[in-house]
N, C-alpha and C. Protein backbone atom coordinates (compact mmCIF):
# COMPACT_ATOMS: atom_id res chain seq x y z
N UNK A 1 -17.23 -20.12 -8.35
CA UNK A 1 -17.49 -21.38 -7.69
C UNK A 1 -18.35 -21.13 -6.47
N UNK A 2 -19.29 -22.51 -5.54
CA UNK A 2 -20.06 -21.85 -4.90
C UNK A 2 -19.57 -22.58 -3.28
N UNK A 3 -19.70 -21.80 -2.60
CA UNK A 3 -19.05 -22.24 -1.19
C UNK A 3 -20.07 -23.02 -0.56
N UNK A 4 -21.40 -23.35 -1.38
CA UNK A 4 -22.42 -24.20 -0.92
C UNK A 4 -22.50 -25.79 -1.47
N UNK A 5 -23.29 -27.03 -1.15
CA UNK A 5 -23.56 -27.71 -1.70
C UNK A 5 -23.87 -27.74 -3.34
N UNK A 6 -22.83 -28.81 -3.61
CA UNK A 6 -22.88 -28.13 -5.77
C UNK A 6 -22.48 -30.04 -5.88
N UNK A 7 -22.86 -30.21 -7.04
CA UNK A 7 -22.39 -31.91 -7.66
C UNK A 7 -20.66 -31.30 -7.98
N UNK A 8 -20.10 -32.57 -7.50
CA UNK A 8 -19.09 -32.69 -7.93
C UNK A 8 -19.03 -33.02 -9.17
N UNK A 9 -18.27 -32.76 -10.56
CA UNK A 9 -17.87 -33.16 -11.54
C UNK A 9 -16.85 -33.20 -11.92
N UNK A 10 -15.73 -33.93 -12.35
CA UNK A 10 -14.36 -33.68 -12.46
C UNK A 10 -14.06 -33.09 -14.12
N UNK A 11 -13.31 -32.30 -14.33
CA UNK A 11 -13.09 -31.66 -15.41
C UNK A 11 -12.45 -32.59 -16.07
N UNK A 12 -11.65 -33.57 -15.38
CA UNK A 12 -10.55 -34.83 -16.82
C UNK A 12 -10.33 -35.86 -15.32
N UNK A 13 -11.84 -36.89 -16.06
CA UNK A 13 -12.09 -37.73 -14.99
C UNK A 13 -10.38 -38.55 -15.04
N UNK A 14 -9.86 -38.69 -16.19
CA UNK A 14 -8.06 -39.94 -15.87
C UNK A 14 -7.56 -39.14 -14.80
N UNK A 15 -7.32 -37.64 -14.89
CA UNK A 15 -6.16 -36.96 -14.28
C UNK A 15 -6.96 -37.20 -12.85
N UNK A 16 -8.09 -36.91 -12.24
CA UNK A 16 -9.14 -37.45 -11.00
C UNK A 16 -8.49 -38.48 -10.62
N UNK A 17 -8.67 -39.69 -11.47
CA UNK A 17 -8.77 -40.96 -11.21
C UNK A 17 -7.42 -41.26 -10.60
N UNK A 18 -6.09 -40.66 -10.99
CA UNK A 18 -4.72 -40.67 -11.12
C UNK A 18 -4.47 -39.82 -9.30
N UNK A 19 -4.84 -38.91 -9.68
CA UNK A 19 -4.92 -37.88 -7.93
C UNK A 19 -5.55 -38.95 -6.78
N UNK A 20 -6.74 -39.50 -7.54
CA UNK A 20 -6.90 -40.57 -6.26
C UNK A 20 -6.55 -41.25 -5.51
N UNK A 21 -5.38 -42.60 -6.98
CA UNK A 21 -5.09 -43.35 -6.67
C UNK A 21 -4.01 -43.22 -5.83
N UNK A 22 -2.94 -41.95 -6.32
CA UNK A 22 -1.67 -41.57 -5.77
C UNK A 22 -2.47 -40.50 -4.28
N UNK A 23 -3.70 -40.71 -3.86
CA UNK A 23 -3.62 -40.00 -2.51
C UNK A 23 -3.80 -38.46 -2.25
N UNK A 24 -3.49 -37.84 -3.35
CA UNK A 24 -3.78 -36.04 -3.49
C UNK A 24 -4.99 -36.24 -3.04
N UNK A 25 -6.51 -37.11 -3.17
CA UNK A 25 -7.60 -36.50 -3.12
C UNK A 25 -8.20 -37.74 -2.08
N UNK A 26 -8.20 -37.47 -0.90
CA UNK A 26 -9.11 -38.70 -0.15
C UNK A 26 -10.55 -38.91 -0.76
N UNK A 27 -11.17 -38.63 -0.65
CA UNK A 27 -12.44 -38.84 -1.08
C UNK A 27 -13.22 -37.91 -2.02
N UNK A 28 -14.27 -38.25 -2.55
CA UNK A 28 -14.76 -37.34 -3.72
C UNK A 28 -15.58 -36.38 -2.92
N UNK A 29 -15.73 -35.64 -3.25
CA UNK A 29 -17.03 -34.26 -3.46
C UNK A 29 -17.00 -33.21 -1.96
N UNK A 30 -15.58 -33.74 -1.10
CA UNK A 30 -15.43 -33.30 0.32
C UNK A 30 -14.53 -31.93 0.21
N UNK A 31 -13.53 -31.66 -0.93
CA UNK A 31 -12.70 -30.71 -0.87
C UNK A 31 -13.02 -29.40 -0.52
N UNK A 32 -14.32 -29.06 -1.23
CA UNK A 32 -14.49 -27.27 -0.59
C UNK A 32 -14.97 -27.27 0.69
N UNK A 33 -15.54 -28.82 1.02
CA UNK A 33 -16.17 -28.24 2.55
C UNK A 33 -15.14 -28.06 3.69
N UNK A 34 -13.85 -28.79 3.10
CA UNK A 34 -12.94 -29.05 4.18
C UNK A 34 -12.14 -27.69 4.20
N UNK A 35 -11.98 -26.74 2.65
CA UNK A 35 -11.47 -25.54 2.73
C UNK A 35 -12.37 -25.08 3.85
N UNK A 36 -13.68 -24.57 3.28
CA UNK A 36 -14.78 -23.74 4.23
C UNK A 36 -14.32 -24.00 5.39
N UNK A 37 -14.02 -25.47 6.23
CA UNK A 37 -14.09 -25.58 7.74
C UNK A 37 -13.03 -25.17 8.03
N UNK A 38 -11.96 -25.23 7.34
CA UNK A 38 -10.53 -24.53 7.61
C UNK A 38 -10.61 -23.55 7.65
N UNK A 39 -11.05 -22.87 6.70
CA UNK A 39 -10.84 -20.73 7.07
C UNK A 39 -11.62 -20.52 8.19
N UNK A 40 -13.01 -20.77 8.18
CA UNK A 40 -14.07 -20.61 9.42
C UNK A 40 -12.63 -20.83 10.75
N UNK A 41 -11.98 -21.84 10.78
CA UNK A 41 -11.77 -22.16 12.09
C UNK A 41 -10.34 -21.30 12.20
N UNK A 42 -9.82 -20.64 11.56
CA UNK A 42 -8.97 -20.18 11.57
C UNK A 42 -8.83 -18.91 11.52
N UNK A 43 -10.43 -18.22 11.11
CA UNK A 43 -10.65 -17.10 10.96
C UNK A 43 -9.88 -16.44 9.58
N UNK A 44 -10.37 -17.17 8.58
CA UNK A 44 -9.43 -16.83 6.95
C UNK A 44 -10.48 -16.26 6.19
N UNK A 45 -10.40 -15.36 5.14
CA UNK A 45 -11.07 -15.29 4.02
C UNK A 45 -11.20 -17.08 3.38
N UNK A 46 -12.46 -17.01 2.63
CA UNK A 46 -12.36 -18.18 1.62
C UNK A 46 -11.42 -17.82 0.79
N UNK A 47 -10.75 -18.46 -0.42
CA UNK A 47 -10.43 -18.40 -1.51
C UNK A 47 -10.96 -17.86 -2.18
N UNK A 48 -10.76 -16.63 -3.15
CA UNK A 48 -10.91 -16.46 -4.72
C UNK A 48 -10.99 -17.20 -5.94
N UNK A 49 -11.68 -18.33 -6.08
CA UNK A 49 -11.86 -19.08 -7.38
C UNK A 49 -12.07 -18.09 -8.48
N UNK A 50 -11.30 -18.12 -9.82
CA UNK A 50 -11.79 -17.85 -11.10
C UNK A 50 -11.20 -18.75 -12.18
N UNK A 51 -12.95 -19.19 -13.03
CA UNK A 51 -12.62 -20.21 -14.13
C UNK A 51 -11.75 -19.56 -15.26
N UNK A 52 -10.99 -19.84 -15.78
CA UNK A 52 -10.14 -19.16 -16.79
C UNK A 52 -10.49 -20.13 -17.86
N UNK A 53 -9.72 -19.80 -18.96
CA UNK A 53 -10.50 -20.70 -20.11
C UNK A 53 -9.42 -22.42 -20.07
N UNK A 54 -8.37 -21.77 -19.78
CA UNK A 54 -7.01 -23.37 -20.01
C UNK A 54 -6.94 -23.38 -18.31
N UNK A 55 -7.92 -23.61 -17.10
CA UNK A 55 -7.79 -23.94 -16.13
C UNK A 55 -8.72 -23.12 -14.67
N UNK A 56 -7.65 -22.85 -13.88
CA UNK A 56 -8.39 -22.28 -12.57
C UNK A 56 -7.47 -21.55 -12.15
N UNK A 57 -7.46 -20.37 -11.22
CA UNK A 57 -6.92 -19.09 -10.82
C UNK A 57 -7.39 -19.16 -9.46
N UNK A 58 -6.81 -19.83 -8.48
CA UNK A 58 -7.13 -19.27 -6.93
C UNK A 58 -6.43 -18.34 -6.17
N UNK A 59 -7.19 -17.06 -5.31
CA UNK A 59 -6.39 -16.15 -4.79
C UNK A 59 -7.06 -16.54 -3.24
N UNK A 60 -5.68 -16.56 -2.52
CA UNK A 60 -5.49 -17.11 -1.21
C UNK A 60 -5.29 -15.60 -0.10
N UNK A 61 -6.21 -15.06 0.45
CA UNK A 61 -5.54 -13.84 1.02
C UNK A 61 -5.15 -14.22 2.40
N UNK A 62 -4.25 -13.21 2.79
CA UNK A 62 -3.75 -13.86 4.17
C UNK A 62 -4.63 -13.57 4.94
N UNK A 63 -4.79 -14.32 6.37
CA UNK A 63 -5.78 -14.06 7.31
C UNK A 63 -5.12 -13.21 8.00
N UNK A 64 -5.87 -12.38 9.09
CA UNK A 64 -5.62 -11.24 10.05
C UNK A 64 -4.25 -11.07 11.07
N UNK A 65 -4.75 -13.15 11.73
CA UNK A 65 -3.58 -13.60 12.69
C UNK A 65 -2.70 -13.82 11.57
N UNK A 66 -1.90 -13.76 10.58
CA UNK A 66 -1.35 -14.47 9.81
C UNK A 66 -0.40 -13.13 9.55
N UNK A 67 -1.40 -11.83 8.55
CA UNK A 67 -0.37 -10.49 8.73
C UNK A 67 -0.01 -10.10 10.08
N UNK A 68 -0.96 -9.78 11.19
CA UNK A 68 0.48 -9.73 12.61
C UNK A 68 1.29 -10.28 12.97
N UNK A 69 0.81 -11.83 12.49
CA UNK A 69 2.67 -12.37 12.83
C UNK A 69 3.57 -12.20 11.71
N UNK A 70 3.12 -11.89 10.05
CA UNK A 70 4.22 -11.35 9.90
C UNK A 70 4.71 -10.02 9.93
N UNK A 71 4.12 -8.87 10.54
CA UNK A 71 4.76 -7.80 10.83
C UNK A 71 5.47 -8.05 11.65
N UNK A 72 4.96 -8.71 12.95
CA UNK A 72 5.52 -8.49 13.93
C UNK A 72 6.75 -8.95 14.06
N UNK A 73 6.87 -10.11 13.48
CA UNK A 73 8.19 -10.93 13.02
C UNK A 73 9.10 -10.06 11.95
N UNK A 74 8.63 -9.45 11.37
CA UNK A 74 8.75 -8.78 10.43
C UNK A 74 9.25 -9.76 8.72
N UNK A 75 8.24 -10.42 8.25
CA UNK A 75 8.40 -11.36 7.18
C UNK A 75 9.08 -10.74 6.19
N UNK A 76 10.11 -11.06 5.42
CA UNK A 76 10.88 -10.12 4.52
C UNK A 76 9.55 -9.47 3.53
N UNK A 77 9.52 -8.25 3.20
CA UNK A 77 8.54 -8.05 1.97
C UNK A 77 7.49 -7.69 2.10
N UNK A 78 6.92 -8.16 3.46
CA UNK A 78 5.55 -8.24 3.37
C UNK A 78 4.57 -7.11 4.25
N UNK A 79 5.17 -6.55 4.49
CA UNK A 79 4.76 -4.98 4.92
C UNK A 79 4.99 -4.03 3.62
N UNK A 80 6.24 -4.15 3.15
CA UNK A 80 6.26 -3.52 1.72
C UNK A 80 5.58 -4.17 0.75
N UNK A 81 5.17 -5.40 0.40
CA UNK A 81 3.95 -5.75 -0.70
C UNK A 81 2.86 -4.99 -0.49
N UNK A 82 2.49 -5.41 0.93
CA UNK A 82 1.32 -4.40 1.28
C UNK A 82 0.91 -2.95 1.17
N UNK A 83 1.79 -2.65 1.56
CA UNK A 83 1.80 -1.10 1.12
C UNK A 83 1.52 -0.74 -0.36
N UNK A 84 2.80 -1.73 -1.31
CA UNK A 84 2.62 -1.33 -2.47
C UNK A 84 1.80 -1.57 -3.12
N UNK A 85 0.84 -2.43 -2.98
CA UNK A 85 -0.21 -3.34 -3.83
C UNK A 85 -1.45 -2.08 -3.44
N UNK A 86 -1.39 -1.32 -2.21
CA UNK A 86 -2.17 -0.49 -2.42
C UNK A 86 -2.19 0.91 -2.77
N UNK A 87 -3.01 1.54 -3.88
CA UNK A 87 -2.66 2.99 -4.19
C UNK A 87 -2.30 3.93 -4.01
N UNK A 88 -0.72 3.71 -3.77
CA UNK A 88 -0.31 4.99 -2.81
C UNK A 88 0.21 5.87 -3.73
N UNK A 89 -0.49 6.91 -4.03
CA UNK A 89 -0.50 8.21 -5.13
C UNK A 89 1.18 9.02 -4.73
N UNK A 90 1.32 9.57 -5.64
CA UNK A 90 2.54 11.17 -5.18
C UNK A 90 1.99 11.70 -4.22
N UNK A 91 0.26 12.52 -4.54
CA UNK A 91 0.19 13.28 -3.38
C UNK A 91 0.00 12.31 -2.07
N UNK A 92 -0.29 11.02 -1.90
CA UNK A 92 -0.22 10.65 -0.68
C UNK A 92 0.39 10.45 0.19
N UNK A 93 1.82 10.46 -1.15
CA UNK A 93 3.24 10.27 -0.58
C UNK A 93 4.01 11.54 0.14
N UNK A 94 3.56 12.27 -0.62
CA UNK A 94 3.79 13.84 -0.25
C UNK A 94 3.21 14.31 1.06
N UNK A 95 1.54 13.76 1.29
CA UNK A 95 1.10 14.02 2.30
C UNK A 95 1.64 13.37 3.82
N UNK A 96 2.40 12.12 3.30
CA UNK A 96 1.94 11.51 4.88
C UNK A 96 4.00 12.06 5.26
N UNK A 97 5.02 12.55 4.57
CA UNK A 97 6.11 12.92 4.48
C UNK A 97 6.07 14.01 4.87
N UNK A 98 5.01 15.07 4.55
CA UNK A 98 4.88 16.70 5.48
C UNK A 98 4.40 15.95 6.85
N UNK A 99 3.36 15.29 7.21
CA UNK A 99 3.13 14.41 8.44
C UNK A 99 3.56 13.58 9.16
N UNK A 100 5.10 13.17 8.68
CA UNK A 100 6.43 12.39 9.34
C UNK A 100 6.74 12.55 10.60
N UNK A 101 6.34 14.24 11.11
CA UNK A 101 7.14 14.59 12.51
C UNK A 101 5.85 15.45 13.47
N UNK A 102 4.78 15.38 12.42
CA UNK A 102 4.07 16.44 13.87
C UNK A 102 2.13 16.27 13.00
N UNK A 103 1.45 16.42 13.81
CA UNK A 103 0.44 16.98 13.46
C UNK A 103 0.34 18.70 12.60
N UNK A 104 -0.88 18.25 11.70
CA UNK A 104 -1.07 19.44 11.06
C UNK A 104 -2.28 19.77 10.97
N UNK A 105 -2.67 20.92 10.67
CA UNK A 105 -4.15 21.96 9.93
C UNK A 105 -3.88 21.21 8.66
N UNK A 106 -5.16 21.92 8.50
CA UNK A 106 -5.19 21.84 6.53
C UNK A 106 -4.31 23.12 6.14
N UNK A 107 -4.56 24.50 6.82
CA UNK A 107 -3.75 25.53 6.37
C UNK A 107 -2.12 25.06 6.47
N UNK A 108 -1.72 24.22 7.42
CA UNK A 108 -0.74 24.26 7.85
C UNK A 108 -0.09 23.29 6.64
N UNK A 109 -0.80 22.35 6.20
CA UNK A 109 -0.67 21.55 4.88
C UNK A 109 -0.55 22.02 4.06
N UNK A 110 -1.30 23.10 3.46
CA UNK A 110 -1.35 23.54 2.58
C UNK A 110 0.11 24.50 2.10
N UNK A 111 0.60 25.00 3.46
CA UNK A 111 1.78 26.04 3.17
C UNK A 111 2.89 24.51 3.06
N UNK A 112 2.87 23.50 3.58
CA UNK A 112 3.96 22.60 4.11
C UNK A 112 4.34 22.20 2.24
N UNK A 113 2.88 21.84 1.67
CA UNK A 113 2.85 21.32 0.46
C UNK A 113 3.24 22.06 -0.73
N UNK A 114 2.85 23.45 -0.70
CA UNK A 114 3.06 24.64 -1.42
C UNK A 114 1.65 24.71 -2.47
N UNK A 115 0.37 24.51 -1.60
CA UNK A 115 -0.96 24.07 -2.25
C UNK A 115 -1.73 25.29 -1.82
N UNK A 116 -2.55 25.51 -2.90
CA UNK A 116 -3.38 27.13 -2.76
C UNK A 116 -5.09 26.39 -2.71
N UNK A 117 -5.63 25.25 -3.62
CA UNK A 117 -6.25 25.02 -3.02
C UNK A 117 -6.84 24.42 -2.57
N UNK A 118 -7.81 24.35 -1.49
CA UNK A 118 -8.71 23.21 -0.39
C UNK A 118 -8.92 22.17 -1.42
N UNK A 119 -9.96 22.46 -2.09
CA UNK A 119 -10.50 21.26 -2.46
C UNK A 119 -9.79 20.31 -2.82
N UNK A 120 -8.58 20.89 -3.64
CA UNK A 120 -7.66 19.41 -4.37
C UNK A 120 -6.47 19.21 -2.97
N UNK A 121 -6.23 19.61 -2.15
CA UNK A 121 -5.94 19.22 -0.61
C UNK A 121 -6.85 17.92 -0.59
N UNK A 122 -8.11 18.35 -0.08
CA UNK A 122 -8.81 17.07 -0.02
C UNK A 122 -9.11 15.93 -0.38
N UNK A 123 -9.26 16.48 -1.67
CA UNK A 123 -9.81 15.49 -2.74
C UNK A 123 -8.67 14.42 -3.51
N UNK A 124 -7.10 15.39 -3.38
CA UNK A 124 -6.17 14.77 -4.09
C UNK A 124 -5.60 14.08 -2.62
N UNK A 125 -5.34 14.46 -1.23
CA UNK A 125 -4.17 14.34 -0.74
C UNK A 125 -4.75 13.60 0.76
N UNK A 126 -6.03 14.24 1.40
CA UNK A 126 -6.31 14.01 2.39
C UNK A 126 -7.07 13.16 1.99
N UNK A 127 -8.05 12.70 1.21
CA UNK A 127 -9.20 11.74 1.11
C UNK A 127 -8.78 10.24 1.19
N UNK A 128 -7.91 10.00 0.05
CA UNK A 128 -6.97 9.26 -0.07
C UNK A 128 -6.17 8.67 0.73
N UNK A 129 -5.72 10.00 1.92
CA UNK A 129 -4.33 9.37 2.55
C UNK A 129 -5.42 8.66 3.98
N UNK A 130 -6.79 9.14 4.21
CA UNK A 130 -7.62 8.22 4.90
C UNK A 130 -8.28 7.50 4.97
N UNK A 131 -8.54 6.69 3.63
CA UNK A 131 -9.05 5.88 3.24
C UNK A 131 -7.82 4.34 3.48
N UNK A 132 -6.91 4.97 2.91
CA UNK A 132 -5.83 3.86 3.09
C UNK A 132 -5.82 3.66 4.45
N UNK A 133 -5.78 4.44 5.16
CA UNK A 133 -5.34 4.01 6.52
C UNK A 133 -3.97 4.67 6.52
N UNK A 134 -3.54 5.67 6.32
CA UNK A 134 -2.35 6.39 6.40
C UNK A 134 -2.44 7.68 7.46
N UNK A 135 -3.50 8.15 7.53
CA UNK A 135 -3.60 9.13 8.05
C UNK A 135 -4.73 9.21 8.81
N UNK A 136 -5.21 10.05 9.97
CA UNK A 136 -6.27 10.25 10.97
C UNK A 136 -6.76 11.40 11.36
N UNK A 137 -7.98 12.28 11.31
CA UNK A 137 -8.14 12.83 12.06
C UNK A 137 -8.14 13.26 13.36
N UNK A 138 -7.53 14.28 14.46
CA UNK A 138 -7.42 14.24 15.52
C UNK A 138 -8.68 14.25 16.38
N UNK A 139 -9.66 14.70 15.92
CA UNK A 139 -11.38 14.92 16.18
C UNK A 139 -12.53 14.68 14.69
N UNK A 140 -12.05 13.18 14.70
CA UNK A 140 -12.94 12.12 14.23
C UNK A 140 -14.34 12.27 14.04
N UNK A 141 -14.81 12.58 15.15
CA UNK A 141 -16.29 12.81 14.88
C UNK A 141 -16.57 14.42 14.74
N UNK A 142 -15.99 15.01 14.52
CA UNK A 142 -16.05 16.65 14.19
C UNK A 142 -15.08 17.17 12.98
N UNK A 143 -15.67 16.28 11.67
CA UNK A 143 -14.39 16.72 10.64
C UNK A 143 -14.49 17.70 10.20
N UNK A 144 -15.85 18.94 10.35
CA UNK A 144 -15.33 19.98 9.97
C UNK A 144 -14.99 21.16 11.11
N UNK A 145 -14.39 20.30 12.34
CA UNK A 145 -14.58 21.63 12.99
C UNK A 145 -13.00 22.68 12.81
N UNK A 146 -13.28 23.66 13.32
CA UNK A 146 -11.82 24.53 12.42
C UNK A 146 -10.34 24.19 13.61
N UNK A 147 -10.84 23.47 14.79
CA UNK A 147 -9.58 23.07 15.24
C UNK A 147 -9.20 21.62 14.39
N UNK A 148 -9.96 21.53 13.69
CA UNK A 148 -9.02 19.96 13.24
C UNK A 148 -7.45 19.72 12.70
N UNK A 149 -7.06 18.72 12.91
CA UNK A 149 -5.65 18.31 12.50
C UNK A 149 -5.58 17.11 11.92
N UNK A 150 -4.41 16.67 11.39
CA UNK A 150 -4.31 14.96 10.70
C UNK A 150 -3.02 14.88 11.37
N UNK A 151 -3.45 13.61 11.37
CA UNK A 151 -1.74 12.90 11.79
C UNK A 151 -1.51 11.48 11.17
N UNK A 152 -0.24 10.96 11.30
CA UNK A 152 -0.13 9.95 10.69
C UNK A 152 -0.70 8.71 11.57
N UNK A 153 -1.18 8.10 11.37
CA UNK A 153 -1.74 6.68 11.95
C UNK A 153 -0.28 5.63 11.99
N UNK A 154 -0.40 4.59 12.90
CA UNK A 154 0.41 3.74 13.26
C UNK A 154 0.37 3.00 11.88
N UNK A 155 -0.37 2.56 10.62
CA UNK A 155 0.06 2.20 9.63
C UNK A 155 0.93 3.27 8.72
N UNK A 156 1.12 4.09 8.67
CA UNK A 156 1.17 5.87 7.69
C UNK A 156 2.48 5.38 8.65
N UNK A 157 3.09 5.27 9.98
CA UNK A 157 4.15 5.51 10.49
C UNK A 157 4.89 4.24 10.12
N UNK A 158 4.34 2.78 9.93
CA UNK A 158 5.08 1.60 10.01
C UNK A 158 5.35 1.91 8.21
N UNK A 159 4.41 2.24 7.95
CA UNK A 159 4.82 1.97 6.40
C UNK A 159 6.21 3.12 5.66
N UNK A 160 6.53 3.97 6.37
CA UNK A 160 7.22 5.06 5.99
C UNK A 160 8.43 4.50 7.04
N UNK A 161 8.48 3.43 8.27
CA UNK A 161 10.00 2.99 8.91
C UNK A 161 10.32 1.70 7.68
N UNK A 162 9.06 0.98 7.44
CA UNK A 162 9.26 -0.42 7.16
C UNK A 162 9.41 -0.52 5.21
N UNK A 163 9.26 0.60 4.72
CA UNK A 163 9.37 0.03 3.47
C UNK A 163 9.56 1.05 2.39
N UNK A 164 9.87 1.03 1.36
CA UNK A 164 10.58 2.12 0.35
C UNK A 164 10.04 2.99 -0.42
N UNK A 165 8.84 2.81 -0.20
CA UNK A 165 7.59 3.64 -1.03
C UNK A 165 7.34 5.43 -0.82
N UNK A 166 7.86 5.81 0.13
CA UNK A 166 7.88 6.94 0.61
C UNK A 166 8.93 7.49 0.35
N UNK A 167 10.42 6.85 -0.01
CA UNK A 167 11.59 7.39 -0.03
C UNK A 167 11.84 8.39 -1.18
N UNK A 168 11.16 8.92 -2.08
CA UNK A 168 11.34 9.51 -3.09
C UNK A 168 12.04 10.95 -2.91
C-alpha cells in the first residue's frame, strides 16, 4: 500500500457503505493520511500493510516511547517477546552467560567456553552476540587491538534479569 496520495476504492462497496453509516469511517479517502499524521506526531513506525489473497495483514510495531514505558513499567511479556522474537542462538546464549559477571578477552572466552577456535568464536558467538545488542566492545573504535574485551551491554544484562531465554 502507498503512504502517498492513491484513489480510494473500496474492496465491497455494501460492507463501506454499512461502516459509514454506523460511523467506523467519517469520511472517504482520509484514513491513511490520518494514520501518517498520527505516527509522524507520535514518533511511530507506519504500519506494515500486506494484501493477502481473502483480505489484509497489518503489522503495527511499537514506537520507541511506547517500549520504555513498557520496560520501565515492566509490561508482562514484553521484554521477553522481545528478546525472543530475536535470534538468540545457543552460542549467544552461551556467550553472554560466560559474560554474566565480568568482562572478558577473546582468549579468556575461549577457555570460559571450552573453544579452540577464533574464527568460529567470532563468527558463531561474538558477531552475533553484537549485532543483537547483547554484547559490547570495551574499545569500540579499536576492535582489533590485543587489549580488547566484551562485556555485556545494559540490553545482554536486562534480558538475562528480565526473561527466560538464557536460563538453560
Amino acid at each position: 500500500m502507498r503512504w502517498s496520495k492513491h484513489p480510494s476504492v473500496p474492496r465491497n462497496p455494501k460492507i463501506t457503505d454499512i461502516f459509514f453509516k454506523c460511523g467506523f469511517i467519517e469520511s472517504w479517502g482520509r484514513g491513511y493520511f490520518k494514520i501518517k499524521s498520527i505516527c509522524e506526531e507520535f514518533k511511530a513506525s507506519l504500519p506494515e500493510p500486506t494484501v493477502l489473497t481473502g483480505g489484509l495483514s497489518v503489522v503495527c510495531n511499537a514506537s520507541e516511547t511506547y517500549r520504555k514505558l513498557a520496560a520501565e513499567y515492566k509490561v508482562d511479556g514484553f521484554v521477553e517477546e522481545a528478546a525472543n522474537t530475536e535470534q538468540v542462538t545457543e552460542q549467544v546464549k552461551k556467550l553472554v552467560a560466560c559474560l554474566k559477571e565480568k568482562t572478558l578477552s577473546k582468549k579468556e572466552i575461549l577457555e570460559g567456553l571450552e573453544l579452540k577456535h577464533r574464527q568460529t568464536l567470532e563468527q558463531d558467538y561474538i558477531n552475533p552476540a553484537l549485532e543483537l545488542g547483547f554484547v559490547e566492545m570495551t574499545q569500540p573504535d579499536s576492535p582489533r587491538s590485543p587489549t580488547q574485551k566484551y562485556r555485556l551491554t545494559e540490553k545482554g544484562s536486562k534480558c538475562i534479569r528480565e526473561t527466560k531465554i538464557f536460563d538453560d
